[in-house]
Protein backbone atom coordinates (compact mmCIF):
# COMPACT_ATOMS: atom_id res chain seq x y z
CA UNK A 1 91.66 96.09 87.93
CA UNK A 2 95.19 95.69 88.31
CA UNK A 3 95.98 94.84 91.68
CA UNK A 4 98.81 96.71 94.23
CA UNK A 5 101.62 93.89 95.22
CA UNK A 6 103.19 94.78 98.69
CA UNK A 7 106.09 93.04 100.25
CA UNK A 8 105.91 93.64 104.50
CA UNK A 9 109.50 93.90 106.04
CA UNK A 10 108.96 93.27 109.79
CA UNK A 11 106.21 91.15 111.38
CA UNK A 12 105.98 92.60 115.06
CA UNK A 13 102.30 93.60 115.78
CA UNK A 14 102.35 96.69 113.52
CA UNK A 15 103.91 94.95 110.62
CA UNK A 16 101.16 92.11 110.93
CA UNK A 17 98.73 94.63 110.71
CA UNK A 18 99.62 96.35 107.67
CA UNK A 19 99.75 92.35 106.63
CA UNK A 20 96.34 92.42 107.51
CA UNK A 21 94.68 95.48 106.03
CA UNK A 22 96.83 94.87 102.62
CA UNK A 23 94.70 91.32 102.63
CA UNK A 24 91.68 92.93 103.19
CA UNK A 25 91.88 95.06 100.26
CA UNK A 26 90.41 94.09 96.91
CA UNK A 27 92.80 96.23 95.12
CA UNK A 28 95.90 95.39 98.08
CA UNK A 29 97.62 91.81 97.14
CA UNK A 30 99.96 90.85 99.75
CA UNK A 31 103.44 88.74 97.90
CA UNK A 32 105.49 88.61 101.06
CA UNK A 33 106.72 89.04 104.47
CA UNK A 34 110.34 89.53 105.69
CA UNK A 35 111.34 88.74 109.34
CA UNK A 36 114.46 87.39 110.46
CA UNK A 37 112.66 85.27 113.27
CA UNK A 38 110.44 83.04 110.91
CA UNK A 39 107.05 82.97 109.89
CA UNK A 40 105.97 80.94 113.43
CA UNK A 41 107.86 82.31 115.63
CA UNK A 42 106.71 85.75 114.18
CA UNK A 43 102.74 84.18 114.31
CA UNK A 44 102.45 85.12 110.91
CA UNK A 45 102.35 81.41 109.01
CA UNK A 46 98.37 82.16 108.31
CA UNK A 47 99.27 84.74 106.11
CA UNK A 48 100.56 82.12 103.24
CA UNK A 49 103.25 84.16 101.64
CA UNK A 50 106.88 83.43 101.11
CA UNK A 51 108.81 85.01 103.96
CA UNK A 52 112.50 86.29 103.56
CA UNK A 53 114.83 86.68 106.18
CA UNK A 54 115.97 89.67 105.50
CA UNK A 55 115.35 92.70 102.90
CA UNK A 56 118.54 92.17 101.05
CA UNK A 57 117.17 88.57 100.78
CA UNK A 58 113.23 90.03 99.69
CA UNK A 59 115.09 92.30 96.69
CA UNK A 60 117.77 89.91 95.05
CA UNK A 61 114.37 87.49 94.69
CA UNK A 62 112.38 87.27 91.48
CA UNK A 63 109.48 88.44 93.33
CA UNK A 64 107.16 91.09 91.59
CA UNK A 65 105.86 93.86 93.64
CA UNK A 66 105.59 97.56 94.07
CA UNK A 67 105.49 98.82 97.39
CA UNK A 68 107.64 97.87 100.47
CA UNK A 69 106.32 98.66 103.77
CA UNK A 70 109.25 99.07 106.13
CA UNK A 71 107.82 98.12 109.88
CA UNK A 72 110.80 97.57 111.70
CA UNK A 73 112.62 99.08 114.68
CA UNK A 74 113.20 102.85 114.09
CA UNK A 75 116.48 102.76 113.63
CA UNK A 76 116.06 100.48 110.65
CA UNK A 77 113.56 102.24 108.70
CA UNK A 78 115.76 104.94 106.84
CA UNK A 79 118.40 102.49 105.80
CA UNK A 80 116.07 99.88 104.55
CA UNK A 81 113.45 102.85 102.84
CA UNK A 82 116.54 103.66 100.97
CA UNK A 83 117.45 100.13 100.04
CA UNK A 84 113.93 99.14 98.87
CA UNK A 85 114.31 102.83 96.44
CA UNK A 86 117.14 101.89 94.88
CA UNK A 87 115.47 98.39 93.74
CA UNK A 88 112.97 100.99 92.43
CA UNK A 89 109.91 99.99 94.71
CA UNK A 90 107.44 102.61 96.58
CA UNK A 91 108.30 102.93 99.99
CA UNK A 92 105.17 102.97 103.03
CA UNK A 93 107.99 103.92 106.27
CA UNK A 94 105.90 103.10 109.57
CA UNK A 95 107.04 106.20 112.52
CA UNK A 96 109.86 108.08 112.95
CA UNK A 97 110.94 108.03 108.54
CA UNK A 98 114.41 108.22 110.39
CA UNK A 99 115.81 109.00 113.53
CA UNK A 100 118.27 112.26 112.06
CA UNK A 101 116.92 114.73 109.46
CA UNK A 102 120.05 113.75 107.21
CA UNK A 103 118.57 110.57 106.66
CA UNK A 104 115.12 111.61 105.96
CA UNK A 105 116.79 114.49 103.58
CA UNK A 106 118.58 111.16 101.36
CA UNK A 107 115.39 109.64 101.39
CA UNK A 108 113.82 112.31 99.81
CA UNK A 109 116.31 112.74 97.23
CA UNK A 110 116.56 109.28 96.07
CA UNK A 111 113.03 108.97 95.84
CA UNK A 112 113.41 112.23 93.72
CA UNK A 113 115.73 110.76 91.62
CA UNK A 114 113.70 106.99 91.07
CA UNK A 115 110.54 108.94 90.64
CA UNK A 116 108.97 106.74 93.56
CA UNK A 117 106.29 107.87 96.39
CA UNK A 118 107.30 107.20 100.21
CA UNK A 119 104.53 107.26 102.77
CA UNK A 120 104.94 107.68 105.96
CA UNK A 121 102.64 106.60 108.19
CA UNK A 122 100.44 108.70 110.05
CA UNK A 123 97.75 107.45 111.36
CA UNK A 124 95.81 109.52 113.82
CA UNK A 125 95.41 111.97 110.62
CA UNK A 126 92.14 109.62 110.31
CA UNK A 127 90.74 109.77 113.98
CA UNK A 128 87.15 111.74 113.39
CA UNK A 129 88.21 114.15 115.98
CA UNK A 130 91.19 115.04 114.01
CA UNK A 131 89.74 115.84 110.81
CA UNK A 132 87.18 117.59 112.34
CA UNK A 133 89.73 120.39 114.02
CA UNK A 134 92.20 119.89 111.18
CA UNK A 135 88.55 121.57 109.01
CA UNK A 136 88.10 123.92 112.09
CA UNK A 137 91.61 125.45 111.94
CA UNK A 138 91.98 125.34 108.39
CA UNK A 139 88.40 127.78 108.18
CA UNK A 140 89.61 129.53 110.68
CA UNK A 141 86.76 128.91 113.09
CA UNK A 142 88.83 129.01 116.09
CA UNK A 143 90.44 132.75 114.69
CA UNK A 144 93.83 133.84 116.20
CA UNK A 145 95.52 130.63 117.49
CA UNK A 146 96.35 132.19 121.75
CA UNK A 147 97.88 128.83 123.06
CA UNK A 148 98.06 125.18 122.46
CA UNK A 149 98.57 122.50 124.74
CA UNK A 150 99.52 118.68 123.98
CA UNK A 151 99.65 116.01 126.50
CA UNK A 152 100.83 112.65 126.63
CA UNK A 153 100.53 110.50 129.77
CA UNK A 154 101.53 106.73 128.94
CA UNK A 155 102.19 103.66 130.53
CA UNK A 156 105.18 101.77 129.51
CA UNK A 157 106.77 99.45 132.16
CA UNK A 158 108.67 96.38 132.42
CA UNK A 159 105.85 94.58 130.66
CA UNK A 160 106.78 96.45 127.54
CA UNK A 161 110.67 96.70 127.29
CA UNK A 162 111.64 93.68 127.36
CA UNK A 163 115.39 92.30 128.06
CA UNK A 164 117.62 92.12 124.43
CA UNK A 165 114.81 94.27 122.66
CA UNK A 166 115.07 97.20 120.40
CA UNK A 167 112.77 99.42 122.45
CA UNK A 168 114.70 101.42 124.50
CA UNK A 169 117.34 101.62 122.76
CA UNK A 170 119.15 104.45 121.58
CA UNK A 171 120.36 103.16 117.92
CA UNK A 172 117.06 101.32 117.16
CA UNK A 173 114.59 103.11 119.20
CA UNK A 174 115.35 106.83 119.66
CA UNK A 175 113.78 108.11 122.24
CA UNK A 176 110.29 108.25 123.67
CA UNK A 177 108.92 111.08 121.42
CA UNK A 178 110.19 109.01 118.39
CA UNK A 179 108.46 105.91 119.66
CA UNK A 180 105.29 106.95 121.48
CA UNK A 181 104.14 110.16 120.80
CA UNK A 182 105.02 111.37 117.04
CA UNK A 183 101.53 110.61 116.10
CA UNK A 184 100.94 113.43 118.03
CA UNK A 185 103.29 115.67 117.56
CA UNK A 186 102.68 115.40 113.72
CA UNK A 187 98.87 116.30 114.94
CA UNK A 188 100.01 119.38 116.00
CA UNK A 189 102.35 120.04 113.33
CA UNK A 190 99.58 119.28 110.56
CA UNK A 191 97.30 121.50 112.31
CA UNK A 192 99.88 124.71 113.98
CA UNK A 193 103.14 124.58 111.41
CA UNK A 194 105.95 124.69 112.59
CA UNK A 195 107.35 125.34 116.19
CA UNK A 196 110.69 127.54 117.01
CA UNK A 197 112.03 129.21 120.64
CA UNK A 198 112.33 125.99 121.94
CA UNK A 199 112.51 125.47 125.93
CA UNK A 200 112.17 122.21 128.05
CA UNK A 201 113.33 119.92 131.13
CA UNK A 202 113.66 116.65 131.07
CA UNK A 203 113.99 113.63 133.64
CA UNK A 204 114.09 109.86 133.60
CA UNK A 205 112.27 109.04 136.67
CA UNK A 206 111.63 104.92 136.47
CA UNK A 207 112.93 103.87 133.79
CA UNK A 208 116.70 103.94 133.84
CA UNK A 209 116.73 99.91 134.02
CA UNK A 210 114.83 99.99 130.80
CA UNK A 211 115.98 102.29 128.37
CA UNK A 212 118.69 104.98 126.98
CA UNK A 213 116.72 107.69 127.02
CA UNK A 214 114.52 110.31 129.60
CA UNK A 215 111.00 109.03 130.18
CA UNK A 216 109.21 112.46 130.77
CA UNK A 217 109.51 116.25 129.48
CA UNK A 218 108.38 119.07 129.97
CA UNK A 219 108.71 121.68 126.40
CA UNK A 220 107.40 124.80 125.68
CA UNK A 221 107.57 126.99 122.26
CA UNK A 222 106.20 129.58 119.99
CA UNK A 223 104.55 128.32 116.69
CA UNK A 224 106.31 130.34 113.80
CA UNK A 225 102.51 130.90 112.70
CA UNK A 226 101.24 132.80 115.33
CA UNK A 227 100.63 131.77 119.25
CA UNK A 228 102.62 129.74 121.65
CA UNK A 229 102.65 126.24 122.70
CA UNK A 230 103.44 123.28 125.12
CA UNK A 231 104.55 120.06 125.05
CA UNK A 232 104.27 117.63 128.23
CA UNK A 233 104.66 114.33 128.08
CA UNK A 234 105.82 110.73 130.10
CA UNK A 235 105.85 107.13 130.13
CA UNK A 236 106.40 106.65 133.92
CA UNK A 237 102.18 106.79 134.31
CA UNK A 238 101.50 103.78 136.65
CA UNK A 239 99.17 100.64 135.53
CA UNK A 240 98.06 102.57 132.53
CA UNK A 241 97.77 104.88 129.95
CA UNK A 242 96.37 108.43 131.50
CA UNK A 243 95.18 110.63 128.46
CA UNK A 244 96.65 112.07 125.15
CA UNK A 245 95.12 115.79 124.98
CA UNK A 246 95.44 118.71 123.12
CA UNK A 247 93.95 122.05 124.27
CA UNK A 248 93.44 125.19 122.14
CA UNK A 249 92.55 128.47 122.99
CA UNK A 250 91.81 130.52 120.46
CA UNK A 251 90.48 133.96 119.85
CA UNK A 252 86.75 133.03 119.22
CA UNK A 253 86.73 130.19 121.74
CA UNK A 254 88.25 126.97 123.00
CA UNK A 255 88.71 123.45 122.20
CA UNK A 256 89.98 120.13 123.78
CA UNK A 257 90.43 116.55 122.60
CA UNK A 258 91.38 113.93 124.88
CA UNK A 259 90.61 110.67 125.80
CA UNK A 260 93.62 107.93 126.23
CA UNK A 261 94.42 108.24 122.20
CA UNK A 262 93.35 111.64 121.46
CA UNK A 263 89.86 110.08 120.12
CA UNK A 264 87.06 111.89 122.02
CA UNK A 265 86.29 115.58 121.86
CA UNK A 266 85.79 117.01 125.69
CA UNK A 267 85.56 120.41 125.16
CA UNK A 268 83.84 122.32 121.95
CA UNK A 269 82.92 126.19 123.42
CA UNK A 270 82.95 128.39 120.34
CA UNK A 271 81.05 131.46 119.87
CA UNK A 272 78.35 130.86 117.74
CA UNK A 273 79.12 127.43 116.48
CA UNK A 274 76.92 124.28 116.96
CA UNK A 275 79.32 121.22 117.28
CA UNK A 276 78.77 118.52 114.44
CA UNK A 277 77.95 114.63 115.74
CA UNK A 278 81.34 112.83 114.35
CA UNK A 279 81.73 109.35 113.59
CA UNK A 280 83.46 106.70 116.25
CA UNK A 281 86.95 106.31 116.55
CA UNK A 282 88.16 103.06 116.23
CA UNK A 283 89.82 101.64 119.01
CA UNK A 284 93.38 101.65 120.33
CA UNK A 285 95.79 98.90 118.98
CA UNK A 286 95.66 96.28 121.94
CA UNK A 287 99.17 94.87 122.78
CA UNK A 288 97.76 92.86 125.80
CA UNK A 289 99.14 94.71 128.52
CA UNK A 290 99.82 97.78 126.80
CA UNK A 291 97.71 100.05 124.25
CA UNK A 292 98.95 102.28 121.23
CA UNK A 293 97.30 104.92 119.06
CA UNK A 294 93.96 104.31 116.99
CA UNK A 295 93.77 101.08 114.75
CA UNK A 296 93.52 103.47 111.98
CA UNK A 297 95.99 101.47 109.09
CA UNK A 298 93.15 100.43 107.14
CA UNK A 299 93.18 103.85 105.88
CA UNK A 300 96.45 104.17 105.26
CA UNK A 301 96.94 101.29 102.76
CA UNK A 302 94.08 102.97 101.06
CA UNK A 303 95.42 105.77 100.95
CA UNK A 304 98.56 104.20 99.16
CA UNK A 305 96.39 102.22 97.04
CA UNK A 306 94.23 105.13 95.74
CA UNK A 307 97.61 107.21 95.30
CA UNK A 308 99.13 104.65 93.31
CA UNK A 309 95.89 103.77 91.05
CA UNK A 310 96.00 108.12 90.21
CA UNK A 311 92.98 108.89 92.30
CA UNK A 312 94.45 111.04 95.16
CA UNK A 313 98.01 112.24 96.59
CA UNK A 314 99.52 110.91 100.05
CA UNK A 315 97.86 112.16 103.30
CA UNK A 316 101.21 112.48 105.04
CA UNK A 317 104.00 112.83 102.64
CA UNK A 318 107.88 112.67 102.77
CA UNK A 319 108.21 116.16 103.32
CA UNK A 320 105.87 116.19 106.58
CA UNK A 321 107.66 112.73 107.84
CA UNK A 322 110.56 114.68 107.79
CA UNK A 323 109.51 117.92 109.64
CA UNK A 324 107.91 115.74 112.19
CA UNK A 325 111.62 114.30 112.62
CA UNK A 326 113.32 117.63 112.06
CA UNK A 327 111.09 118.71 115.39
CA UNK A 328 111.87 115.93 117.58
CA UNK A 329 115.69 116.26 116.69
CA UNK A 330 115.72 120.05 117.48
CA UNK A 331 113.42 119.26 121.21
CA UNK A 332 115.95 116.50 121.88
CA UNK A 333 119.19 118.56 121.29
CA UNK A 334 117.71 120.62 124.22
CA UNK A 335 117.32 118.01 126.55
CA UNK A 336 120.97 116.62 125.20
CA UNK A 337 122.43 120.39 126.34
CA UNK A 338 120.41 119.78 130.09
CA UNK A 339 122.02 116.04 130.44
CA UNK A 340 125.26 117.23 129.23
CA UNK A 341 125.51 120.41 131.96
């Protein structure tokens, strides 16, 4: 059994984590880290690997290895994606791929032209709740698709963006449906298609001392498949995270997912169908004061793994990365024509 060598650029909590799940598969071998802080300073000298400063630093090395996950701010990942392809190497690219479509677009094409996979990573694909509606919409259970709602209510404060960080910031960080809640607008894409008619207002209420960007939005839209939906989402929720939802209506009934992450099924009242007992969803990944989306990365590597070794195809692939982008770029050029009025 030939084992998959990954090199981890980035080791922030999510980068340590792919670290982490790479180690703990018997086919996964992890050959490096790359940080510009330092192994200590990152807490990441347990992991016994050389570390690298930098990616230009990781590539000009005589290192062998096949896949470089990119887990650094947002506004890294295209450029450095697009480095590690042209030194020939599978790409995993942690959310947003990019932060344009143009760069997701060159991504795709030089991976064309190297004949390499890029994952991107998409994690809540895995929750039990969402494959169970993902099989639900794709049988058609539900029947006509009448309305779809999403919520995210977060808590990000002071505690989280902190002075001379990337979060917040426009180059490196985006925007708060880049950083936050992409998991779950990919959801929704993976499950609805695509979205078009796009309406919305947007406000920074508490956050102006923190970052470059609104902290709340309301967005509404028609899915090109059929049906209309809504987007509502902030950051400014006090003490903690509130709930990420999403409500359908269909024609033969009605479901809703909630909980904080989008993990627990609240509502299941369809007309003559007995809902199935899923498995648990792991847990949120615990920042200390903060929480993100479910620990689900385990999966992904896997997923990467099994790809690689022939056995299966990516569960979110370039393509979808991109559209997921593509959809946040077109929402936030209407909330760049309401600030600019």
């Amino acid at each position: 059994m030939s084992k998959i060598k990954f090199a981890v650029v980035g080791a922030g909590h999510i980068g340590k984590r792919h670290a982490e799940m790479i180690r703990r598969d018997a086919e996964g071998e992890l050959v490096a880290l790359v940080d510009p802080r330092g192994a200590e300073a990152c807490g990441a000298q347990d992991f016994d690997v050389p570390f690298f400063n930098d990616i230009d630093e990781l590539l000009a090395s005589n290192l062998e290895f096949d896949v470089v996950n990119v887990c650094t701010p947002n506004g890294l990942h295209a450029d450095q994606a697009l480095m590690a392809l042209e030194a020939k190497k599978h790409v995993v690219c942690e959310k947003p791929m990019g932060l344009t479509t143009k760069s997701c677009e060159a991504l795709i094409y030089k991976a064309l032209q190297v004949s390499r996979q890029v994952f991107c990573v998409m994690q809540n694909r895995y929750s039990p709740p969402s494959v169970w509606i993902k099989d639900l919409i794709d049988r058609k259970v539900l029947g006509d698709i009448y309305m779809v709602q999403l919520n995210c209510y977060w808590n990000r404060d002071e505690r989280y963006y902190k002075a001379g960080g990337w979060k917040g910031t426009k180059d490196l960080d985006g925007g708060t449906l880049f950083t936050q809640f992409s998991h779950f607008i990919d959801i929704m894409y993976w499950l609805f298609g695509d979205i078009q008619n796009i309406q919305g207002k947007f406000a920074d209420f508490n956050h102006k001392d923190y970052t470059d960007f609104e902290d709340s939005g309301f967005v509404s839209f028609d899915f090109i498949n059929g049906g209309m939906g809504s987007l509502n989402y902030s950051t400014s929720v006090a003490n903690q995270n509130l709930e990420s939802s999403m409500t359908i209506i269909g024609q033969n009934g009605s479901v809703k997912i909630g909980g904080q992450y989008m993990n627990e099924v609240e509502v299941c009242n369809i007309t003559g169908y007995e809902m199935p007992e899923l498995a648990p969803t792991n847990p949120g990944n615990d920042y200390g004061p903060y929480k993100g989306s479910a620990a689900n990365h385990n999966f992904v590597i896997s997923n990467v793994i099994d790809t690689l070794n022939g056995r299966t195809a990516p569960t979110t692939n370039a393509l979808e990365g991109m559209k997921v982008v593509d959809i946040i770029e077109r929402i936030y050029a209407v909330r760049d024509a309401q600030f600019s009025n």
